[in-house]
Protein backbone atom coordinates (compact mmCIF):
# COMPACT_ATOMS: atom_id res chain seq x y z
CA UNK A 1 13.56 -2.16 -32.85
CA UNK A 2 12.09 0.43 -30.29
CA UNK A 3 9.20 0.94 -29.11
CA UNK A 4 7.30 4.49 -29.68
CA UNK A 5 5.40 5.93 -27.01
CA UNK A 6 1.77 5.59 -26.75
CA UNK A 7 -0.67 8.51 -25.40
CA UNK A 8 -3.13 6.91 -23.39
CA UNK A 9 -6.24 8.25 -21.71
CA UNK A 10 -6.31 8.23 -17.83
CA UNK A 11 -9.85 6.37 -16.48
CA UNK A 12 -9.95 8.57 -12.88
CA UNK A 13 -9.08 11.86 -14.43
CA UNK A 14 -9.86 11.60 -18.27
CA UNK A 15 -6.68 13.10 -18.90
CA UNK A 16 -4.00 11.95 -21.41
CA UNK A 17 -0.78 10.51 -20.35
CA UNK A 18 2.39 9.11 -22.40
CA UNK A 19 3.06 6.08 -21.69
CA UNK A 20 7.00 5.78 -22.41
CA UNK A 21 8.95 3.19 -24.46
CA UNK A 22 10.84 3.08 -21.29
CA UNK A 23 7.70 2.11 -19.55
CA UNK A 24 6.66 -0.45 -21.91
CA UNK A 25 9.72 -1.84 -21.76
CA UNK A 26 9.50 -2.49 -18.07
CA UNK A 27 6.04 -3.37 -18.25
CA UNK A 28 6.72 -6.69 -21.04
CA UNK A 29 10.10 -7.44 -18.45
CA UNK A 30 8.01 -7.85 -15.73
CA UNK A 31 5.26 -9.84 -17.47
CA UNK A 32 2.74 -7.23 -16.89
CA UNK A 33 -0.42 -8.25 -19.10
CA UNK A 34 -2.50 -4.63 -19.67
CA UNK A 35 -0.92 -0.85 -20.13
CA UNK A 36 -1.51 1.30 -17.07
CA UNK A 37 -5.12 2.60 -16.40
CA UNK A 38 -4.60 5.63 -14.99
CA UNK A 39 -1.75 8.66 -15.37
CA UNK A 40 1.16 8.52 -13.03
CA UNK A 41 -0.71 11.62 -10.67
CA UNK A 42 -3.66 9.09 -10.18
CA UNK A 43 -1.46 6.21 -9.58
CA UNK A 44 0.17 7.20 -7.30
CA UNK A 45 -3.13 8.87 -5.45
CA UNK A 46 -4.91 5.14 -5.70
CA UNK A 47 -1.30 3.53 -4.04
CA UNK A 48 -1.16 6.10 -1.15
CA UNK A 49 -5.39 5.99 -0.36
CA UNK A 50 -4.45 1.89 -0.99
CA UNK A 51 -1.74 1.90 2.02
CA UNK A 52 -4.21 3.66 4.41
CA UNK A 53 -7.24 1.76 3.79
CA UNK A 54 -8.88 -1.73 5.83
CA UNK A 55 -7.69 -3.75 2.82
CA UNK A 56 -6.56 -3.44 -0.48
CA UNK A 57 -9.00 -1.13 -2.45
CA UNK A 58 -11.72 -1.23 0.02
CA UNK A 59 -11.54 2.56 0.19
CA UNK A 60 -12.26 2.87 3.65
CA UNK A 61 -9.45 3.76 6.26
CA UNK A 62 -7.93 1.61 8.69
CA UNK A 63 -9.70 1.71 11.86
CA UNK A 64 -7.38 1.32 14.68
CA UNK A 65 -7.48 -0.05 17.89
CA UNK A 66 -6.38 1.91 21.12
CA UNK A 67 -4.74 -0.95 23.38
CA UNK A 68 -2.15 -1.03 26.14
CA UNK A 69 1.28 -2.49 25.84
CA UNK A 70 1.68 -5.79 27.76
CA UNK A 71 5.40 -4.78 27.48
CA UNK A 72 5.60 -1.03 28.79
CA UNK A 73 2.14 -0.14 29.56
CA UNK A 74 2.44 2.53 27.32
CA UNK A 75 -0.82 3.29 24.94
CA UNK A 76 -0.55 2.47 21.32
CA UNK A 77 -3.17 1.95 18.58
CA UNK A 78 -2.80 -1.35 16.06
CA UNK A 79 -4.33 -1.61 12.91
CA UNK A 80 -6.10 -5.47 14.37
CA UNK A 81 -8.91 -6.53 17.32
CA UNK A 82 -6.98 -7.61 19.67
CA UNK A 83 -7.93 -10.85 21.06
CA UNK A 84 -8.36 -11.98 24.74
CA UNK A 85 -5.36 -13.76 26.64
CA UNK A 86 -3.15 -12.58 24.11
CA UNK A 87 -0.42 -9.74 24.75
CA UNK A 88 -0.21 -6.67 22.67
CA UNK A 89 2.22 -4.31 22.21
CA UNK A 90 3.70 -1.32 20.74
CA UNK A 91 5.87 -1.17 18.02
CA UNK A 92 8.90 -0.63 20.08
CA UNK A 93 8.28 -3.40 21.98
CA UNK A 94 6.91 -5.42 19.31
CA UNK A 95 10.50 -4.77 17.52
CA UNK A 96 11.97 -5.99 20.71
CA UNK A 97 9.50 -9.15 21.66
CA UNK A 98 10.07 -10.15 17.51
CA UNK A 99 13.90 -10.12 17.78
CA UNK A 100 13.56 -12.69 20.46
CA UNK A 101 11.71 -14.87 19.36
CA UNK A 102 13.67 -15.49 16.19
């Protein structure tokens, strides 16, 4: 039996958006309880401000932290406080220092 599409109403924009049998399909695979809230433009806005925030949905961006790398001494900014007495580095180092450790 399929499934027919369903227009839905976007709750950022107010706009309507299909939401496919395709989509629903996917949706009941994955165990996904509700239908999307908001049209795939919005979606995808919310993920990308989500990626660049302090935490998930707190709609504020990540502060970073200017620091010097204990590796290279080269500046670098991380996304945490560092703490005192422990080394910090940049991501090429990091990369490096992880690969070692493993």
């Amino acid at each position: 039996m399929s499934i027919p599409d369903k227009t839905l109403t976007c709750r950022d924009c107010g706009l309507n958006f299909v939401f496919t049998s395709g989509e629903q399909q996917f949706y009941a695979a994955k165990g996904f309880q509700h239908e999307p809230s908001r049209c795939p433009d919005c979606r995808s806005i919310n993920r990308n401000v989500r990626g660049s925030t302090g935490g998930a949905g707190s709609g504020r961006p990540r502060e970073l932290h200017e620091v010097i790398c204990a590796e290279c001494g080269k500046p670098a900014q991380v996304p945490f406080l560092p703490t005192m007495g422990r080394p910090v580095y940049c991501s090429d180092c990091f990369d490096k220092v992880r690969t070692t450790r493993r």
